[in-house]
PDB file of N, CA and C in Angstrom:
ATOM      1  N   UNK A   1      -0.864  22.567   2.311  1.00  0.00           N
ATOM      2  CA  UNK A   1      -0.835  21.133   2.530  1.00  0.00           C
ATOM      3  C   UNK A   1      -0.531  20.435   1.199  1.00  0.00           C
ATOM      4  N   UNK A   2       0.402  20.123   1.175  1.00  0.00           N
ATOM      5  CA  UNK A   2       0.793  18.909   0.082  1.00  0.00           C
ATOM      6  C   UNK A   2      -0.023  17.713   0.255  1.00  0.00           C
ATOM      7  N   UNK A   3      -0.185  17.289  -1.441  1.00  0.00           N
ATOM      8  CA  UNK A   3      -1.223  16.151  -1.483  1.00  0.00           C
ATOM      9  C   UNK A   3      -0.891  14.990  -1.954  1.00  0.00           C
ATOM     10  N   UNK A   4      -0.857  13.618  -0.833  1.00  0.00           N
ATOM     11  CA  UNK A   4       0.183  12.550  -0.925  1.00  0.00           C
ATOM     12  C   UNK A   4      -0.999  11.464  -1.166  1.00  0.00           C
ATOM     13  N   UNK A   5       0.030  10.690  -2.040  1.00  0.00           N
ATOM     14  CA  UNK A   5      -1.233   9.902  -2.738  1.00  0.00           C
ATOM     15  C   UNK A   5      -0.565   8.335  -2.901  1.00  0.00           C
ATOM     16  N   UNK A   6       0.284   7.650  -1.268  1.00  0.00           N
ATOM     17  CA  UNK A   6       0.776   6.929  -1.410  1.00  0.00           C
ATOM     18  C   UNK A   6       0.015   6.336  -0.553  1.00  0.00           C
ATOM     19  N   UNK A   7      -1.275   5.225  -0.435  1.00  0.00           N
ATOM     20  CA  UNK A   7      -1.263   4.525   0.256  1.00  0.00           C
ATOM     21  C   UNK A   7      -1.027   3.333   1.226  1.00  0.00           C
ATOM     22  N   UNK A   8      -0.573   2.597  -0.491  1.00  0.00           N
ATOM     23  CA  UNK A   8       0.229   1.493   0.385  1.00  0.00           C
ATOM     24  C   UNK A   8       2.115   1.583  -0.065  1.00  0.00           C
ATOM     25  N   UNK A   9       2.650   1.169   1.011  1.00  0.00           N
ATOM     26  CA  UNK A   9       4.074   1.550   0.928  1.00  0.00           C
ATOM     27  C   UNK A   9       4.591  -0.113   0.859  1.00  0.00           C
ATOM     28  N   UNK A  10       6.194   0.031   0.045  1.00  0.00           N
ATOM     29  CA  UNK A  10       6.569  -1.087   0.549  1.00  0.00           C
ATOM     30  C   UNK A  10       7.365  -1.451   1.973  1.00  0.00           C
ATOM     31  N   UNK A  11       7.383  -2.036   2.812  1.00  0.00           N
ATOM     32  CA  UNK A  11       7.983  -2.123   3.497  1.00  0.00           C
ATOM     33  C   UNK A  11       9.504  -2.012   4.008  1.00  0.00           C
ATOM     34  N   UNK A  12      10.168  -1.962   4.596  1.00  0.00           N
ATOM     35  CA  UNK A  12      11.880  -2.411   4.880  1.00  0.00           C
ATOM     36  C   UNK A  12      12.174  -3.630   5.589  1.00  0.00           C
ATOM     37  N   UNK A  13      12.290  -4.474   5.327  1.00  0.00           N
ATOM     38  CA  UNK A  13      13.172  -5.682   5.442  1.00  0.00           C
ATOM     39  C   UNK A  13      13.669  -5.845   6.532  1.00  0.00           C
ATOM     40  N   UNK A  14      14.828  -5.210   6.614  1.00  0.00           N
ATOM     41  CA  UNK A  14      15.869  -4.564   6.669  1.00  0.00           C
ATOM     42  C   UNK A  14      16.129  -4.584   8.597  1.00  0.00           C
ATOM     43  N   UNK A  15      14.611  -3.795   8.756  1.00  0.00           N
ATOM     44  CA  UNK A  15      14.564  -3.122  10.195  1.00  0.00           C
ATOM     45  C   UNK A  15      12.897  -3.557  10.059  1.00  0.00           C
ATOM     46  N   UNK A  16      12.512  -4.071   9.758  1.00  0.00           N
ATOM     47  CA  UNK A  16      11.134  -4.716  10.063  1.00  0.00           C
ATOM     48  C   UNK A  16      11.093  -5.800  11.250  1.00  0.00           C
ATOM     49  N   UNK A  17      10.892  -5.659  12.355  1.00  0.00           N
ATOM     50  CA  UNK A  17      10.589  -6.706  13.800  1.00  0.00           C
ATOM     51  C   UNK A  17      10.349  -8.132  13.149  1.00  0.00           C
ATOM     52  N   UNK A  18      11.009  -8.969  14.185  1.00  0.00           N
ATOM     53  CA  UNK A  18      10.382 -10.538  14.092  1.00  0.00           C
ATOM     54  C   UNK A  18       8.949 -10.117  14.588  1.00  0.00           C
ATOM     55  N   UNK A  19       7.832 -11.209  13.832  1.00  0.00           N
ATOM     56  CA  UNK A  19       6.525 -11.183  14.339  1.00  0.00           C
ATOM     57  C   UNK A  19       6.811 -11.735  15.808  1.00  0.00           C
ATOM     58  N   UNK A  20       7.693 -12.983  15.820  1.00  0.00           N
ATOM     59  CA  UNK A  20       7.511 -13.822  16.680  1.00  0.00           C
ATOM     60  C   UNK A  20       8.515 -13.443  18.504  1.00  0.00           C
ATOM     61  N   UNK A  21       9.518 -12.421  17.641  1.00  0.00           N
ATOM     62  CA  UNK A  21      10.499 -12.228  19.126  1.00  0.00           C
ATOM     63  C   UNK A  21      10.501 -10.667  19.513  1.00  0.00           C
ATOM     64  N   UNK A  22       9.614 -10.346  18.103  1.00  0.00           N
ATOM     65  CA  UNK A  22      10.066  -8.791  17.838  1.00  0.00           C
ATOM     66  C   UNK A  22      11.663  -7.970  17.855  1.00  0.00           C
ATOM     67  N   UNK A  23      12.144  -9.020  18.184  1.00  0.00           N
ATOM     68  CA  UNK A  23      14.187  -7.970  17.548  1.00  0.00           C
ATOM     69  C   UNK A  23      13.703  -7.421  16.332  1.00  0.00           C
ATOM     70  N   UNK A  24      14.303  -6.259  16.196  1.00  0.00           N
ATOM     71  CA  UNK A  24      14.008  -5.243  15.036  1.00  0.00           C
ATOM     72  C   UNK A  24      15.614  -5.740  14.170  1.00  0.00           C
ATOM     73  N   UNK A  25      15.379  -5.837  13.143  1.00  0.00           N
ATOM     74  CA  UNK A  25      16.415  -5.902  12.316  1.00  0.00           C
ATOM     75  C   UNK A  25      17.122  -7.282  12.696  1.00  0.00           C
ATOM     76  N   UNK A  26      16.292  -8.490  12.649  1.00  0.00           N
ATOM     77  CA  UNK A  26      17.004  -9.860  12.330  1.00  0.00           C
ATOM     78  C   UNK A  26      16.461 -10.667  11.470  1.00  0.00           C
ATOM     79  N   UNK A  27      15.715 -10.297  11.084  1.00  0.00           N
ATOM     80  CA  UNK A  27      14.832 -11.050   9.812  1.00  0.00           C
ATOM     81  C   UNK A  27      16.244 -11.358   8.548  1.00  0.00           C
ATOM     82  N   UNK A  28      15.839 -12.396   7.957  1.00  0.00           N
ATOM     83  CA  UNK A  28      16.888 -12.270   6.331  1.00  0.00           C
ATOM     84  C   UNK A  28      15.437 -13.420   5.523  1.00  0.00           C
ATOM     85  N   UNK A  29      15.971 -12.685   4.417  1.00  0.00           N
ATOM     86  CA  UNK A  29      15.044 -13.213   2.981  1.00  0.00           C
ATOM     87  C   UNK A  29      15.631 -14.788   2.486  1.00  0.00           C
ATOM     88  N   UNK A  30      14.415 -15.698   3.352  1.00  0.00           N
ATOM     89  CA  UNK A  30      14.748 -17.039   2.503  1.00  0.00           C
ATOM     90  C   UNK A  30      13.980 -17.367   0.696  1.00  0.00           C
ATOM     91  N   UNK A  31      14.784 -17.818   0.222  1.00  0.00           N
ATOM     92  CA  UNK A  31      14.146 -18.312  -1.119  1.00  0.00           C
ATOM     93  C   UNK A  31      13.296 -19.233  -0.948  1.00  0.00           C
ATOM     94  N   UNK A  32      12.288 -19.313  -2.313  1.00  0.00           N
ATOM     95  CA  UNK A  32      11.040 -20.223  -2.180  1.00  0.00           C
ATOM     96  C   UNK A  32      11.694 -21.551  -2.036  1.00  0.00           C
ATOM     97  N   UNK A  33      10.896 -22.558  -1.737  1.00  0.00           N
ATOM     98  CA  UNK A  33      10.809 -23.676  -1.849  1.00  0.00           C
ATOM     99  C   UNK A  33      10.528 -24.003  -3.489  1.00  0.00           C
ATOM    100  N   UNK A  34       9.833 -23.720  -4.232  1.00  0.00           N
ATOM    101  CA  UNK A  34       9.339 -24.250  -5.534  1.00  0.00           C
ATOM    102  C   UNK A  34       8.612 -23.347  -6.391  1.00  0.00           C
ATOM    103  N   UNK A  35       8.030 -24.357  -7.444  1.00  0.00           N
ATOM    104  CA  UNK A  35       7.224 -22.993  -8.152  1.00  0.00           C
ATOM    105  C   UNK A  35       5.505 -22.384  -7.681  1.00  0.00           C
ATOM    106  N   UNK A  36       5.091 -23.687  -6.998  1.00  0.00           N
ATOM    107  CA  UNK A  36       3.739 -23.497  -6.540  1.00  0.00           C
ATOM    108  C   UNK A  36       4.504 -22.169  -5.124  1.00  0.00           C
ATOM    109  N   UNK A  37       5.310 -22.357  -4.734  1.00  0.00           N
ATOM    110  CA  UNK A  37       5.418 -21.529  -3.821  1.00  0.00           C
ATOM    111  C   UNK A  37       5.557 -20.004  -4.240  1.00  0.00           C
ATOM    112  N   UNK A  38       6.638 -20.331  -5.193  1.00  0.00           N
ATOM    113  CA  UNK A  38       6.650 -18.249  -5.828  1.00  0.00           C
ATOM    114  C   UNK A  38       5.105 -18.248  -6.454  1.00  0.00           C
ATOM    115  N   UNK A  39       4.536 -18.553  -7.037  1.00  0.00           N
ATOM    116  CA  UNK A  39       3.043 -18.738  -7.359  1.00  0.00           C
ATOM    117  C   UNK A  39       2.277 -17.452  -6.142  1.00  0.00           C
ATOM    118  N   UNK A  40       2.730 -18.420  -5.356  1.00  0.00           N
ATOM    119  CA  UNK A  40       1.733 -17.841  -3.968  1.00  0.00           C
ATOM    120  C   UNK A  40       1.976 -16.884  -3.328  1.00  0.00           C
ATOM    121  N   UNK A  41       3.465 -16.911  -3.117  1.00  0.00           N
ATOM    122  CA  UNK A  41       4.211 -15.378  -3.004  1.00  0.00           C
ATOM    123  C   UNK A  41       3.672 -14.335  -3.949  1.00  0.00           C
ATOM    124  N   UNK A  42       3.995 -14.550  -4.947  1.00  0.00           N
ATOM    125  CA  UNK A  42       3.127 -13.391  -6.032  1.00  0.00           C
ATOM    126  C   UNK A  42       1.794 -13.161  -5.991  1.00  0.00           C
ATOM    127  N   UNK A  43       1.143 -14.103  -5.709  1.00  0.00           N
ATOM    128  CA  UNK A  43      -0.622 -13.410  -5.566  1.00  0.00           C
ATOM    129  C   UNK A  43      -0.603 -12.775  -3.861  1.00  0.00           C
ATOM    130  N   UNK A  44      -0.588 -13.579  -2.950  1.00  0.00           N
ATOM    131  CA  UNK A  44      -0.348 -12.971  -1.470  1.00  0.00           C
ATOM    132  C   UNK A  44       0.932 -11.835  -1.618  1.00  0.00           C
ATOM    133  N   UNK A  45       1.760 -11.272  -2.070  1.00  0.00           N
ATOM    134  CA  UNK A  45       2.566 -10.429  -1.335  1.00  0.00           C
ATOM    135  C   UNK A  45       3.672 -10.994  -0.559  1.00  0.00           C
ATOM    136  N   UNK A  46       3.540 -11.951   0.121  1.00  0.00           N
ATOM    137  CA  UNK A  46       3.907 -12.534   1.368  1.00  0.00           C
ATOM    138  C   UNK A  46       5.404 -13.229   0.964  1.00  0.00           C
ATOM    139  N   UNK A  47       6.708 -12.570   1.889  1.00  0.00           N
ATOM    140  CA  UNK A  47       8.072 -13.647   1.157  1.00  0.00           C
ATOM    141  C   UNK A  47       8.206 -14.235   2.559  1.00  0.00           C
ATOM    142  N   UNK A  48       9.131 -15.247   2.125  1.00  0.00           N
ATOM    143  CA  UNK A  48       9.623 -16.278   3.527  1.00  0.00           C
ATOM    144  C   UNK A  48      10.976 -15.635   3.890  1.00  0.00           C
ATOM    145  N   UNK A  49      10.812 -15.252   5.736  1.00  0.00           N
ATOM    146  CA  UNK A  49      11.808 -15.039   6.239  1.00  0.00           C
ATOM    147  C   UNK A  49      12.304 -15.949   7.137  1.00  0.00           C
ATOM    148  N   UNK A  50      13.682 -15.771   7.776  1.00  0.00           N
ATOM    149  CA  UNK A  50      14.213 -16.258   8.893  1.00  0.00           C
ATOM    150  C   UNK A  50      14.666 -15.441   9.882  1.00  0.00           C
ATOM    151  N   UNK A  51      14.303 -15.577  11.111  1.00  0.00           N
ATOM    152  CA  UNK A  51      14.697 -14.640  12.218  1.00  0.00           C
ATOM    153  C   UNK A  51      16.139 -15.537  12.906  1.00  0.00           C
ATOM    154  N   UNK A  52      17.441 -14.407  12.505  1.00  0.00           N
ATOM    155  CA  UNK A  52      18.474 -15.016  13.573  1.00  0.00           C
ATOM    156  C   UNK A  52      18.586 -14.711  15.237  1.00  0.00           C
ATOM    157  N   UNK A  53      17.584 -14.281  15.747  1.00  0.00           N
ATOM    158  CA  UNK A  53      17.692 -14.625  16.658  1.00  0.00           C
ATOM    159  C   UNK A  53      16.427 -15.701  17.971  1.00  0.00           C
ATOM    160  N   UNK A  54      15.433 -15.668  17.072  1.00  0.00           N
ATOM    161  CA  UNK A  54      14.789 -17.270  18.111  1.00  0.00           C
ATOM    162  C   UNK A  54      14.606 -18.289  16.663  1.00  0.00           C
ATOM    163  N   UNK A  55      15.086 -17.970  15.748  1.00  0.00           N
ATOM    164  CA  UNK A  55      15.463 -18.962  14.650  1.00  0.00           C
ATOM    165  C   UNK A  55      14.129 -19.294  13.348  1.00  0.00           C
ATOM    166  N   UNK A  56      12.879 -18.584  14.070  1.00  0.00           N
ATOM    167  CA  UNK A  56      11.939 -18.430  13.551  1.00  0.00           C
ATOM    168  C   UNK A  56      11.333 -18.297  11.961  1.00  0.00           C
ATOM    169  N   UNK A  57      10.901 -19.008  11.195  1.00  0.00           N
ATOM    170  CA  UNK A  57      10.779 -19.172   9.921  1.00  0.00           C
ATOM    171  C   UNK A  57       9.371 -19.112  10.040  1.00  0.00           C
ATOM    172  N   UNK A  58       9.209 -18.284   8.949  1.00  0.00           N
ATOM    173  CA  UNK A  58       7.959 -17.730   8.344  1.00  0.00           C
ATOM    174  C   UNK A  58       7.595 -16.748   6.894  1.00  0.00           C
ATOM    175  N   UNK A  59       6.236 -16.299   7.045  1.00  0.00           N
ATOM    176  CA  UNK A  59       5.749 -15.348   6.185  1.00  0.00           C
ATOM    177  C   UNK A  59       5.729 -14.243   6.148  1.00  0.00           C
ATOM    178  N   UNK A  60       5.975 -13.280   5.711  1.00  0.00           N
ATOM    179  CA  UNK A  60       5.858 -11.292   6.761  1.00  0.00           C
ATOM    180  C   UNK A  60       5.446 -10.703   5.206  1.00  0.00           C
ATOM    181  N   UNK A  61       3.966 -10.362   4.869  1.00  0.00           N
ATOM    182  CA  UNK A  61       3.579  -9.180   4.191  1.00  0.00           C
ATOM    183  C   UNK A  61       4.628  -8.108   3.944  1.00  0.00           C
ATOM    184  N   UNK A  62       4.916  -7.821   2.500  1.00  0.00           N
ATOM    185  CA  UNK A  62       5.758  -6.632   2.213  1.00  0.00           C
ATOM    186  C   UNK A  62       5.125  -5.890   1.978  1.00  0.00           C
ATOM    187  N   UNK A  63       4.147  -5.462   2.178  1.00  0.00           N
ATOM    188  CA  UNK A  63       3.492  -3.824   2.015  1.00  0.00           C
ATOM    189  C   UNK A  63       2.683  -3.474   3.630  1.00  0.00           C
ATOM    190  N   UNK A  64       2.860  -2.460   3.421  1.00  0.00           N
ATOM    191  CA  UNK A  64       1.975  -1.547   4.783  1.00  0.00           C
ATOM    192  C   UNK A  64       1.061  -0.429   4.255  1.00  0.00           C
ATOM    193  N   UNK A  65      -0.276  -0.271   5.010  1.00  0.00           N
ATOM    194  CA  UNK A  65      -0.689   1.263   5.074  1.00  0.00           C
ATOM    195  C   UNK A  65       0.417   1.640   5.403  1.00  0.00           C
ATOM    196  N   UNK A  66       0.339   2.919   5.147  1.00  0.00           N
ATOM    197  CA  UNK A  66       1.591   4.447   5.194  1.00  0.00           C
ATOM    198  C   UNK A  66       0.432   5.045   6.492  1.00  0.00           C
ATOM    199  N   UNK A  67       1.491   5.443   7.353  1.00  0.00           N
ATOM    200  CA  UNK A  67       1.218   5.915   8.695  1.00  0.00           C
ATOM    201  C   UNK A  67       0.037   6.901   8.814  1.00  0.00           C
ATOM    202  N   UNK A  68       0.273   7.650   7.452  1.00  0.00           N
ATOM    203  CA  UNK A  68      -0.649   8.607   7.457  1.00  0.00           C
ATOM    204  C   UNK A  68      -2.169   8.672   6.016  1.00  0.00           C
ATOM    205  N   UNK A  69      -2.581   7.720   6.831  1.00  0.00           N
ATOM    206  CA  UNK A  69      -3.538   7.244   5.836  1.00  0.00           C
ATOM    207  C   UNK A  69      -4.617   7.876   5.582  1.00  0.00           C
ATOM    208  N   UNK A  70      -4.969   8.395   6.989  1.00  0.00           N
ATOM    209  CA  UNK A  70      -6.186   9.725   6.883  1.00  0.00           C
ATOM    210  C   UNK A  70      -5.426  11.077   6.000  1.00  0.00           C
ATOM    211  N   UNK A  71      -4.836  11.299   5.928  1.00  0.00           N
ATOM    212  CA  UNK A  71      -4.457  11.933   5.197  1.00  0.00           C
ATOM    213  C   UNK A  71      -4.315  12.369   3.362  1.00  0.00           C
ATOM    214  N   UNK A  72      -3.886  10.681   3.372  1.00  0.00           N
ATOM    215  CA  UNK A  72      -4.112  10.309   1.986  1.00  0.00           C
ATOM    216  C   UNK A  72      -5.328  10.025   1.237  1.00  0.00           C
ATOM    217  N   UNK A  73      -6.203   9.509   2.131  1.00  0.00           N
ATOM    218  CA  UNK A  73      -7.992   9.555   1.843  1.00  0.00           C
ATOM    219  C   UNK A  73      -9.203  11.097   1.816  1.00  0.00           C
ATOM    220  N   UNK A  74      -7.811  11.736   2.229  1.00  0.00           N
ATOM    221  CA  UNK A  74      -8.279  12.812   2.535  1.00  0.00           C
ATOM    222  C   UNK A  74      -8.146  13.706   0.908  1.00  0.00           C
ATOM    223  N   UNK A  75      -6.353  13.731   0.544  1.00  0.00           N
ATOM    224  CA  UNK A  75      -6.535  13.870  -0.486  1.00  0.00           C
ATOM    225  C   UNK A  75      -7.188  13.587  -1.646  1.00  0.00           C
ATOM    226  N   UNK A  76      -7.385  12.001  -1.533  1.00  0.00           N
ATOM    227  CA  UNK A  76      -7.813  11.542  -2.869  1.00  0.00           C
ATOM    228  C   UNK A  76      -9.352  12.128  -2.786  1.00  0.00           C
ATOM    229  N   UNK A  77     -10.167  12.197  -1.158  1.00  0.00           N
ATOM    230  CA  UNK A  77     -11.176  12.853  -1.604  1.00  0.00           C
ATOM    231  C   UNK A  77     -11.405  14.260  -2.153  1.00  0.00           C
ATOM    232  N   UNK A  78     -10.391  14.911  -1.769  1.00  0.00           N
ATOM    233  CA  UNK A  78     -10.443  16.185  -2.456  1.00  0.00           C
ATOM    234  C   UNK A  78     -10.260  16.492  -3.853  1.00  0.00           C
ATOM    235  N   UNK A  79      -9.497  15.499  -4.500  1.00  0.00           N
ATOM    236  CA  UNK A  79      -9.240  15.531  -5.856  1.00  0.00           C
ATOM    237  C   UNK A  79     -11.178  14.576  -6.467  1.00  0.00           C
ATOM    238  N   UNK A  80     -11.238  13.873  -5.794  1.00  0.00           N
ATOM    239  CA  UNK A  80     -12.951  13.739  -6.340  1.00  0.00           C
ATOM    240  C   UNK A  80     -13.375  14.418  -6.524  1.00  0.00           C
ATOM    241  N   UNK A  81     -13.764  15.236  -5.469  1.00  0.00           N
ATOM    242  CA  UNK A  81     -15.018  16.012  -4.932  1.00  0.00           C
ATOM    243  C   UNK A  81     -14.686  17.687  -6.121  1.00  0.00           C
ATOM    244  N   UNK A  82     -13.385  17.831  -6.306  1.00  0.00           N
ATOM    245  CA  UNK A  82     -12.968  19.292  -6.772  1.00  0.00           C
ATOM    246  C   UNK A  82     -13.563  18.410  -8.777  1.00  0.00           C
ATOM    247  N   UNK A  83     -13.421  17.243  -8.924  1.00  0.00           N
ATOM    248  CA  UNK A  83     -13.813  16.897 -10.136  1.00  0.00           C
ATOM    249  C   UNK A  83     -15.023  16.532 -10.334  1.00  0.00           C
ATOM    250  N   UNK A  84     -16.131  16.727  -9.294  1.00  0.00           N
ATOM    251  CA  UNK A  84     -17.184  16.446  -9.165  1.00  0.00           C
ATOM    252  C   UNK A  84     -17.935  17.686  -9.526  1.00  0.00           C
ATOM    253  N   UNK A  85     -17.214  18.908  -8.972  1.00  0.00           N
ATOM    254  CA  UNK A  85     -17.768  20.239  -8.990  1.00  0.00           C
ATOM    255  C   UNK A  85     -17.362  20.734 -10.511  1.00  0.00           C
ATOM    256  N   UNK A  86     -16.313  20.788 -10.638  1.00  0.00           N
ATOM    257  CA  UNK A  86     -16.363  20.960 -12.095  1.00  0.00           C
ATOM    258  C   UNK A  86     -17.193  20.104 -13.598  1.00  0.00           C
ATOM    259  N   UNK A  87     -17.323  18.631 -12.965  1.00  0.00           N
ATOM    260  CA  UNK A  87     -18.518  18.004 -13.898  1.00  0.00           C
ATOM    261  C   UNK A  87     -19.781  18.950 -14.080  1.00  0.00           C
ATOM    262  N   UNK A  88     -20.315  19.731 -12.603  1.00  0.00           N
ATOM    263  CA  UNK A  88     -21.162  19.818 -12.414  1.00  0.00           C
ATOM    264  C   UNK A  88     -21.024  21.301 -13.102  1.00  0.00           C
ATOM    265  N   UNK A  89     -20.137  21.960 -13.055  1.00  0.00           N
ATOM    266  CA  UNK A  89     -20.442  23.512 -13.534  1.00  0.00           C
ATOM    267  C   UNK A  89     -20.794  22.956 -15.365  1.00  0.00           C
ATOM    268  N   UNK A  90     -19.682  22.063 -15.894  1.00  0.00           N
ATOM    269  CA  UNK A  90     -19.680  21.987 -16.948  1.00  0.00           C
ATOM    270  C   UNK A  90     -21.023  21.811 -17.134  1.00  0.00           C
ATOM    271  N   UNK A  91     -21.927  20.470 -16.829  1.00  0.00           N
ATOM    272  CA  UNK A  91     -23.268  20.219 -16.817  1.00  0.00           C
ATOM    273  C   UNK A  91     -24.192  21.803 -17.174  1.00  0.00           C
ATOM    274  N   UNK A  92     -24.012  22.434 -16.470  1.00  0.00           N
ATOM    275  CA  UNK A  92     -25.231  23.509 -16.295  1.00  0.00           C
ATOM    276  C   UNK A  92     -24.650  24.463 -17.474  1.00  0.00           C
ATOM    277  N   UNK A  93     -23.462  24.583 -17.733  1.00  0.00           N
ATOM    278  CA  UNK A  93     -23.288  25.680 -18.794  1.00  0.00           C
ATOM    279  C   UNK A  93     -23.730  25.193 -19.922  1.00  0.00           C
ATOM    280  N   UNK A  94     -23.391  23.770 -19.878  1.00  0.00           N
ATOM    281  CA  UNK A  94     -23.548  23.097 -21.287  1.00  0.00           C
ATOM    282  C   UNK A  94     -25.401  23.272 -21.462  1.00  0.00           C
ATOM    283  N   UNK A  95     -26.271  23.418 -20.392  1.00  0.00           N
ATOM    284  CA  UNK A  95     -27.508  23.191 -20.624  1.00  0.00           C
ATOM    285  C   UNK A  95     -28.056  24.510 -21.101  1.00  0.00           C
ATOM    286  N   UNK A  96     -27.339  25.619 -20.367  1.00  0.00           N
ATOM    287  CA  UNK A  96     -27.672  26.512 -20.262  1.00  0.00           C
ATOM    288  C   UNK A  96     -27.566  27.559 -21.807  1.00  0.00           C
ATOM    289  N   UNK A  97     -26.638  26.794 -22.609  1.00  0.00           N
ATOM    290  CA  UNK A  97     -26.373  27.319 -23.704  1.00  0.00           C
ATOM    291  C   UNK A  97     -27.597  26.688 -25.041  1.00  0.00           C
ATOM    292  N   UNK A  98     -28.267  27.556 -25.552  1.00  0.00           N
ATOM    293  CA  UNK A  98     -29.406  27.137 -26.247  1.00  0.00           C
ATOM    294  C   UNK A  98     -29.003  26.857 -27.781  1.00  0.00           C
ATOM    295  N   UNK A  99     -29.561  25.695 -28.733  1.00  0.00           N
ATOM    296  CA  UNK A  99     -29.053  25.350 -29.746  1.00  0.00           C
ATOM    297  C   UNK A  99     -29.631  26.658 -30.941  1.00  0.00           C
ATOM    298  N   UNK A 100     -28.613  27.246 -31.592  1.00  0.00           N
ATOM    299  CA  UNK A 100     -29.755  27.978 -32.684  1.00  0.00           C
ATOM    300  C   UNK A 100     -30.277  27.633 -33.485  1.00  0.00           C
TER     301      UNK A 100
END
């Protein structure tokens, strides 16, 4: 098992559904309005689209969980837990060794 350590992905544009009509692949990237607006874009994530086909203007999140998220939690716990055990061997050898 390969160990994937991508949780959040960026999205595609491209072929990402209207929220509002769901057509896959009609969205296009409008520019901000101003600077308070890229402001807000940059802390939220969030760019302004337009849907050409029910004409729909809005917000759509560019990142997603990655499909396989149990997976990836899975890894990262294994890379803990395998550095947890080795803290712990280190711990006991280190005690175990007496000062002369």
């Amino acid at each position: 098992m390969a160990l994937n350590f991508k949780l959040i992905i960026l999205r595609d544009t491209t072929v990402t559904e209207c929220p509002n009509c769901k057509t896959p692949g009609a969205l296009d990237r409008r520019k901000s309005t101003g600077w308070p607006d890229r402001i807000i874009q940059k802390i939220t994530f969030r760019k302004n689209y337009h849907c050409n086909s029910c004409k729909w203007d809005g917000k759509v999140f560019n990142f997603r969980l990655t499909k396989k998220y149990k997976q990836v939690l899975l890894s990262y716990l294994i890379i803990t837990g395998s550095f947890l055990i080795l803290l712990i061997i280190l711990y006991l050898y280190l005690k175990s060794i007496k000062p002369r």
